[in-house]
N, C-alpha and C. Protein backbone atom coordinates (compact mmCIF):
# COMPACT_ATOMS: atom_id res chain seq x y z
N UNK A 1 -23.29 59.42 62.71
CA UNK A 1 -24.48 59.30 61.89
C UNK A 1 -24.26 58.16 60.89
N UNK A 2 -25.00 57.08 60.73
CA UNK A 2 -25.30 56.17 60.08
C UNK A 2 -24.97 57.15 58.48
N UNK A 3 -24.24 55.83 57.57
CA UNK A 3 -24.34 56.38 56.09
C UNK A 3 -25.97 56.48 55.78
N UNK A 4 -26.71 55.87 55.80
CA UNK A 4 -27.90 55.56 55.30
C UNK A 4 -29.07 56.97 55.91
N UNK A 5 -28.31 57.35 57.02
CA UNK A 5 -29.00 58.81 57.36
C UNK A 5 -28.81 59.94 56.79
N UNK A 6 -27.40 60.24 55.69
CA UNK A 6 -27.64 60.80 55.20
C UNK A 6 -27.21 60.89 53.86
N UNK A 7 -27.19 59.60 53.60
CA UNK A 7 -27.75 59.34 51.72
C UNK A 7 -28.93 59.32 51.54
N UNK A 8 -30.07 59.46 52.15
CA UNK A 8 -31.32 59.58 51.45
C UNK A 8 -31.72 61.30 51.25
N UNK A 9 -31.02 62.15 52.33
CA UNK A 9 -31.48 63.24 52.17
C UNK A 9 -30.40 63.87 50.67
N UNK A 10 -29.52 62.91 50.25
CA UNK A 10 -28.58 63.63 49.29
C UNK A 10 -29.27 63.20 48.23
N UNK A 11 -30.14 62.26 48.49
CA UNK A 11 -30.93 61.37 46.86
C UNK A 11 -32.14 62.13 46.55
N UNK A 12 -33.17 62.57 48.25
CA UNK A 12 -34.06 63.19 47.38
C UNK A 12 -33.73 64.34 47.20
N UNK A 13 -32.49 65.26 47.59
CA UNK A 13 -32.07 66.90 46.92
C UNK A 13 -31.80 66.48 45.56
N UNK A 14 -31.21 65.47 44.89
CA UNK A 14 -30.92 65.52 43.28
C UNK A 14 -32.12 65.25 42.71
N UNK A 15 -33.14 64.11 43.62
CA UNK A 15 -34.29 63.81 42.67
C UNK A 15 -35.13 64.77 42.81
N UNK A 16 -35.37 65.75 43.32
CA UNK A 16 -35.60 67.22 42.97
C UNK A 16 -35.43 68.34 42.23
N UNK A 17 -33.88 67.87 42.13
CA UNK A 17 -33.13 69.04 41.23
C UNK A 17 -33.25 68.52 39.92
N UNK A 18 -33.14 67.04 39.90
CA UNK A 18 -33.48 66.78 38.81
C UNK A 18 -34.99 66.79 37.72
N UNK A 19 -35.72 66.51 38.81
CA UNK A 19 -37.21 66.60 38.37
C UNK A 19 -37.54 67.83 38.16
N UNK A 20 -36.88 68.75 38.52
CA UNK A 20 -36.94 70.50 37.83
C UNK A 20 -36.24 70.83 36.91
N UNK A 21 -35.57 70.52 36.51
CA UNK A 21 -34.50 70.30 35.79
C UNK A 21 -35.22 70.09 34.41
N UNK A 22 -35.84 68.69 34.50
CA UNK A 22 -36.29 67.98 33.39
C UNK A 22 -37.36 68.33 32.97
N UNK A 23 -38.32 69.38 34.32
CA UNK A 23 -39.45 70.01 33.79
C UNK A 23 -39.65 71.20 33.12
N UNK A 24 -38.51 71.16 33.43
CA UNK A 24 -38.07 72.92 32.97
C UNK A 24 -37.39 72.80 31.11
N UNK A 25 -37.15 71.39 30.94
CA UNK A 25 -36.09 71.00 29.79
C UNK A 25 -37.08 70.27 28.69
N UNK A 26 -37.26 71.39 28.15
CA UNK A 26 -38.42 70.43 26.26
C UNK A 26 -37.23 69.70 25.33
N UNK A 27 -35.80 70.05 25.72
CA UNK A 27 -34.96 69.31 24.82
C UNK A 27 -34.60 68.45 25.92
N UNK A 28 -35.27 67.39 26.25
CA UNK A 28 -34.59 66.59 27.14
C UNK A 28 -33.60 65.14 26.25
N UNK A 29 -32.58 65.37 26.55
CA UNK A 29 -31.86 64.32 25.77
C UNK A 29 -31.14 62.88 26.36
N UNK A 30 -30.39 62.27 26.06
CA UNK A 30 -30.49 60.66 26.05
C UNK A 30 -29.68 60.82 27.40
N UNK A 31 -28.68 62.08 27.67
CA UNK A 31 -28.02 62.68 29.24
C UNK A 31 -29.33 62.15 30.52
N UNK A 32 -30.49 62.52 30.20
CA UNK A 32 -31.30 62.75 30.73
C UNK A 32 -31.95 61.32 31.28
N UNK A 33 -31.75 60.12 30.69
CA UNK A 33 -31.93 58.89 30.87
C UNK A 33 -30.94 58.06 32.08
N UNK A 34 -31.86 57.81 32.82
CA UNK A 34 -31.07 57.20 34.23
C UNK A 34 -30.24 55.99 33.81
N UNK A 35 -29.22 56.14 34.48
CA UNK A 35 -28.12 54.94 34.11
C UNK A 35 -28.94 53.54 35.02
N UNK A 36 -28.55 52.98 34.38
CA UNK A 36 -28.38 51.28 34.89
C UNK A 36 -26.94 51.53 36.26
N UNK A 37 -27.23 50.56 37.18
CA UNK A 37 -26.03 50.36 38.30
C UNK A 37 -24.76 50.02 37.55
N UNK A 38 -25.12 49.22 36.63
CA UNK A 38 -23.98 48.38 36.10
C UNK A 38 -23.01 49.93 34.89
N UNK A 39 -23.86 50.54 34.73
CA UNK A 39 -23.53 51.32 33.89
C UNK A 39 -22.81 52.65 34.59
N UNK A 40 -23.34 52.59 35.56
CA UNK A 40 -23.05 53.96 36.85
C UNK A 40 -21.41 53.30 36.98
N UNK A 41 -21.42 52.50 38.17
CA UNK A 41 -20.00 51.70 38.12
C UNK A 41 -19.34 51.46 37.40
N UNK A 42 -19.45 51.06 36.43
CA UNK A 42 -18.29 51.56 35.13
C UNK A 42 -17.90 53.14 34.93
N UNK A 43 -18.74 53.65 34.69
CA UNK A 43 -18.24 55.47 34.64
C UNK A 43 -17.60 55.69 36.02
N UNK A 44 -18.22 55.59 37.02
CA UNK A 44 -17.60 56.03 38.19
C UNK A 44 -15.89 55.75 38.69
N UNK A 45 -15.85 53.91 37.74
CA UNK A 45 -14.27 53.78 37.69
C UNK A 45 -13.06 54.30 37.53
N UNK A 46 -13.95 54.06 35.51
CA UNK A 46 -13.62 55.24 34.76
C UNK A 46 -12.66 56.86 35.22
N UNK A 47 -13.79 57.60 36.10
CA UNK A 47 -13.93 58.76 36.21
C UNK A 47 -13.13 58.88 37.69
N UNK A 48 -13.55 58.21 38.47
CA UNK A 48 -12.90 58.65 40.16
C UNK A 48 -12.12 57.15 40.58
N UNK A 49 -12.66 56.01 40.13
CA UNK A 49 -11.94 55.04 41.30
C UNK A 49 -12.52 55.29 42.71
N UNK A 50 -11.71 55.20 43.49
CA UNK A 50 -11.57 54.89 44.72
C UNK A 50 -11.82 56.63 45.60
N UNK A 51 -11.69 57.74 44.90
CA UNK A 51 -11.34 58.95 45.65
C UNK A 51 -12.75 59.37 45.13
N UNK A 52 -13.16 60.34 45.86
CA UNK A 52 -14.29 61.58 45.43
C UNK A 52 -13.82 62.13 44.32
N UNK A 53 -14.76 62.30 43.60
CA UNK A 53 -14.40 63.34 42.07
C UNK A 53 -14.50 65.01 41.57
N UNK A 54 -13.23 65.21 41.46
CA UNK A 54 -13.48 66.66 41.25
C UNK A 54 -14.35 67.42 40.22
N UNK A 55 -13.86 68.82 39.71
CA UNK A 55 -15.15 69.35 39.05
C UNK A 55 -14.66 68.63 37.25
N UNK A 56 -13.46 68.86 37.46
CA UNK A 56 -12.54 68.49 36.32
C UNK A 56 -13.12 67.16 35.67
N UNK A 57 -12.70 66.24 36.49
CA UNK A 57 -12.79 64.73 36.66
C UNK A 57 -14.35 64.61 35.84
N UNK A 58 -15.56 65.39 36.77
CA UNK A 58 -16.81 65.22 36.55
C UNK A 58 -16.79 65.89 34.94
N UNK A 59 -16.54 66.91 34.64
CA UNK A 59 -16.58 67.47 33.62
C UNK A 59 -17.30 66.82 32.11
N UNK A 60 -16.40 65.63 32.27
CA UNK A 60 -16.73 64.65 30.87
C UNK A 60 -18.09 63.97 31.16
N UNK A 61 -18.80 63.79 32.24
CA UNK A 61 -19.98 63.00 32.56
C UNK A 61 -20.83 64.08 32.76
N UNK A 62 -20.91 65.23 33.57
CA UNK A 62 -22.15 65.46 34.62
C UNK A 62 -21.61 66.92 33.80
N UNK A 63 -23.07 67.62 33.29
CA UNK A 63 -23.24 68.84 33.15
C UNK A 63 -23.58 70.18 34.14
N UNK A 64 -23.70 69.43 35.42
CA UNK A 64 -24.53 70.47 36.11
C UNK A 64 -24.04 69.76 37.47
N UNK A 65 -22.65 69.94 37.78
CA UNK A 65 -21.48 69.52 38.80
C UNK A 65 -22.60 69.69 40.20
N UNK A 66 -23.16 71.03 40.20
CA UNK A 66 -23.69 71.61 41.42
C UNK A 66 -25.01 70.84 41.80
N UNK A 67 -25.72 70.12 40.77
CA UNK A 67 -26.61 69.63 41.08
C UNK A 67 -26.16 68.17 41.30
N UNK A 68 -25.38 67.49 41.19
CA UNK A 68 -24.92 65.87 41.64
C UNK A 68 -24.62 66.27 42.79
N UNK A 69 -23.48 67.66 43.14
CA UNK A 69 -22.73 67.62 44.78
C UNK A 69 -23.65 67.80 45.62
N UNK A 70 -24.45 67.25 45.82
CA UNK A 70 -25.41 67.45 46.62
C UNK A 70 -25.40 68.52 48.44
N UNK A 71 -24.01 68.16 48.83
CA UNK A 71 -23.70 68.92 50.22
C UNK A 71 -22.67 70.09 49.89
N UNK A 72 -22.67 70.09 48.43
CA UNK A 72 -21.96 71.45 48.45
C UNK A 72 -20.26 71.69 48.59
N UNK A 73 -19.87 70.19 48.59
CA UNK A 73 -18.40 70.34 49.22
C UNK A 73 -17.71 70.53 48.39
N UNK A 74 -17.78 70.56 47.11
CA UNK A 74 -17.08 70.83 45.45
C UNK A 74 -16.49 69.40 45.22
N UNK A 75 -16.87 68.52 45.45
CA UNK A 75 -16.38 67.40 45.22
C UNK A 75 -17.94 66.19 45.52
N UNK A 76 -17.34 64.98 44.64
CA UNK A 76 -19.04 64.06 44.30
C UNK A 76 -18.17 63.11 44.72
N UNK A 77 -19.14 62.70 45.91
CA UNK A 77 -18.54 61.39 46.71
C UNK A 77 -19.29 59.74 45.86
N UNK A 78 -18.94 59.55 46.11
CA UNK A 78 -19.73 57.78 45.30
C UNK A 78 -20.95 57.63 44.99
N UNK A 79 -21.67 57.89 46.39
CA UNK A 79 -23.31 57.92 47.13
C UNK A 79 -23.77 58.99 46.33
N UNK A 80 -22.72 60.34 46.12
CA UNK A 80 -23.34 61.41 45.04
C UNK A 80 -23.59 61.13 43.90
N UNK A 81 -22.61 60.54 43.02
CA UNK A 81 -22.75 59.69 42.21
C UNK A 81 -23.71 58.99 41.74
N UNK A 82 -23.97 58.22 42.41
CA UNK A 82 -24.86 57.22 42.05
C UNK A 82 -26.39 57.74 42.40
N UNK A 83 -26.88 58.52 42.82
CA UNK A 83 -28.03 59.22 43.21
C UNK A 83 -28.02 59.99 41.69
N UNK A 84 -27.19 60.77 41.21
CA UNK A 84 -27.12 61.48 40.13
C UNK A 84 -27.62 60.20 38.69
N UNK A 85 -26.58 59.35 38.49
CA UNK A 85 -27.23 58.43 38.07
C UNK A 85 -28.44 57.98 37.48
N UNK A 86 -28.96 57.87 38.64
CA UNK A 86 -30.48 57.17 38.90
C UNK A 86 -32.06 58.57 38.86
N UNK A 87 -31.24 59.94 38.59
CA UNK A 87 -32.05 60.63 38.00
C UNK A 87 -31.54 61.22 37.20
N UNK A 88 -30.51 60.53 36.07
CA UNK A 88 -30.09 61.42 34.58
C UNK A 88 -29.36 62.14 34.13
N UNK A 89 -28.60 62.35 35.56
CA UNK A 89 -27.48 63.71 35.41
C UNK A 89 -26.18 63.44 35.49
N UNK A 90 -25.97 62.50 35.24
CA UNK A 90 -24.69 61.67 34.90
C UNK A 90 -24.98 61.21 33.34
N UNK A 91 -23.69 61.23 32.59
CA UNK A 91 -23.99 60.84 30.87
C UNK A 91 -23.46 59.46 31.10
N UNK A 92 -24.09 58.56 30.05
CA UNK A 92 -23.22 57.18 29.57
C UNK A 92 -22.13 57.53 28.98
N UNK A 93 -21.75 58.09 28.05
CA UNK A 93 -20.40 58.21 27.41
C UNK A 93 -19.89 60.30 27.83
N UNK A 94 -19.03 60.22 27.10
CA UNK A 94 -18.09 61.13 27.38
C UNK A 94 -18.63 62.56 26.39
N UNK A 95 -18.70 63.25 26.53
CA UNK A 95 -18.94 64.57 25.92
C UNK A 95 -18.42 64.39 23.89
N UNK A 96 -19.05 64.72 23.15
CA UNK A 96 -18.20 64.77 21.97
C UNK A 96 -17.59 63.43 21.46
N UNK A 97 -18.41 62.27 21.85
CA UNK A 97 -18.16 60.67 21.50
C UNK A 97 -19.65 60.69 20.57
């Protein structure tokens, strides 16, 4: 299976989860603001490098681990990542900065 067959079905499960998420959320906060690419790739460095990221790893960025892993595998592959990103559920900085 082509990557591209099934990164779109992992983008629109977050942009779902996220769009409920946010409808559901009257305190929506600055977490909630989609990263820039340039800004994603820096955290993602940061945070994983080169390997998938655990729950740990995610901890300091992503509040809601279950909604970035999109396939459930307990771990956020890149493509997870960056889908999360681009609907808010990834932070710019680190928890308590």
């Amino acid at each position: 299976m082509s990557a591209l067959k099934w990164m779109l079905p992992i983008a629109a499960v977050i942009a779902l989860c996220a769009s409920h998420a946010l409808a559901n959320n009257t305190n929506a906060s600055a977490a909630d603001v989609p990263l820039t690419d340039d800004e994603c790739r820096a955290i993602w460095n940061t945070a994983a490098g080169r390997s998938d990221l655990g729950r740990d790893g995610a901890k300091p960025y992503v509040d809601d681990f279950e909604s970035v892993d999109a396939n459930r595998d307990q771990k956020i592959s890149n493509a997870e990542f960056k889908a999360g990103c681009k609907v808010g559920l990834v932070h710019k900085f680190r928890k308590g900065e």
